[in-house]
Protein backbone atom coordinates (compact mmCIF):
# COMPACT_ATOMS: atom_id res chain seq x y z
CA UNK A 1 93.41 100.55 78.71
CA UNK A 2 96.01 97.93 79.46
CA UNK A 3 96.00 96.94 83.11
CA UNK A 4 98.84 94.74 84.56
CA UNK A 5 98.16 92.23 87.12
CA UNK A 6 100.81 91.45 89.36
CA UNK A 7 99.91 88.71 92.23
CA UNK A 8 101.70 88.06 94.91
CA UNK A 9 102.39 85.01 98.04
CA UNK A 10 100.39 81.83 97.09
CA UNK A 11 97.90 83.66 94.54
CA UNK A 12 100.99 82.80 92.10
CA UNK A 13 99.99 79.32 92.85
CA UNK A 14 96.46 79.79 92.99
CA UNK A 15 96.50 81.49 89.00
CA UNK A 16 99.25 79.83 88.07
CA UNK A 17 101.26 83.08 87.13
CA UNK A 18 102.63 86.57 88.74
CA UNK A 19 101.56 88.54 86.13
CA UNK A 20 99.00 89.01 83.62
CA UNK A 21 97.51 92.02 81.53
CA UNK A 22 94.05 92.61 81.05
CA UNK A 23 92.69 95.14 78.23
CA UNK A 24 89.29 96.65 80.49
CA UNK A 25 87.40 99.91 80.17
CA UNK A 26 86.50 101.69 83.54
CA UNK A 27 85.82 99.36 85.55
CA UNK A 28 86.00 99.28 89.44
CA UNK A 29 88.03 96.75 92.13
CA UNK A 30 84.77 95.00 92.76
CA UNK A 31 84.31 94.27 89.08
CA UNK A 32 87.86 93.03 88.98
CA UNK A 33 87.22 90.81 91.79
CA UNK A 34 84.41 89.63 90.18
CA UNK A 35 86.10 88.61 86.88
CA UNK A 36 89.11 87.29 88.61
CA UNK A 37 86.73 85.02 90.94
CA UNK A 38 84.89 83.73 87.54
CA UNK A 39 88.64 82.87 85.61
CA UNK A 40 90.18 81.25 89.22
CA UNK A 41 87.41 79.75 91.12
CA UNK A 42 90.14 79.11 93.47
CA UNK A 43 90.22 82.60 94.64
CA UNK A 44 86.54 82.85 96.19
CA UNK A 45 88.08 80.93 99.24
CA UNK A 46 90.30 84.01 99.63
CA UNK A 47 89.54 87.60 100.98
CA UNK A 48 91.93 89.44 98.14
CA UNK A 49 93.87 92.89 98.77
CA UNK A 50 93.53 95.13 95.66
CA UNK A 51 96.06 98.18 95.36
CA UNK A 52 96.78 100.54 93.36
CA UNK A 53 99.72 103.37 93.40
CA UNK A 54 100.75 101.81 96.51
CA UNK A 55 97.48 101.80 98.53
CA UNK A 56 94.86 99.08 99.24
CA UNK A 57 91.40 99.95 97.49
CA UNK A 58 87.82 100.00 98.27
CA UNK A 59 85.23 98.03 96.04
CA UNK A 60 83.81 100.88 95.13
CA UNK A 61 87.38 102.88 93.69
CA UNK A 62 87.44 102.91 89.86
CA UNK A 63 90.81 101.50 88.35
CA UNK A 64 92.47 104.25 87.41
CA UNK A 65 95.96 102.74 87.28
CA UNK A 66 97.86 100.72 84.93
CA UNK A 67 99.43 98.21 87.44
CA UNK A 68 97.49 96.47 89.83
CA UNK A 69 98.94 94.17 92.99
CA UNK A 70 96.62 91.40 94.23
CA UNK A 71 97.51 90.86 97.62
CA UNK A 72 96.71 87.14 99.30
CA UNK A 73 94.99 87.77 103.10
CA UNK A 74 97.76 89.67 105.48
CA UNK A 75 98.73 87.62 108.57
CA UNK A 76 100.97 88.51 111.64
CA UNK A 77 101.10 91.25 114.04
């Protein structure tokens, strides 16, 4: 399945793009974190917001949607 990345804030910096699309078989956030750690070492210094269908996932949730938003760490009150 096709998934599209879409990141957001200074993770557009950090990758060096706002959008990519990855072809991956059931996988879940944590193994997306993983792979995006391994391509943008950069992003290990960062605690990363995964949602899909406009919530914020666990680790454990299984990518069931075909756009993804990569959220940089929230700030503020």
């Amino acid at each position: 399945m096709d998934v599209t990345l879409t990141y957001y804030g200074k993770l557009v910096e950090v990758v060096g793009k706002s959008k990519e699309v990855l072809d991956v078989e059931a996988i879940t956030i944590q193994e997306l974190v993983i792979w995006l750690e391994n391509e943008y070492p950069d992003l290990k210094k960062l605690s990363l917001k995964i949602a899909q269908n406009n919530t914020i996932g666990e680790l454990e949730d299984e990518i069931t949607s075909k756009n993804i938003d990569i959220f940089p760490p929230f700030s503020g009150g």
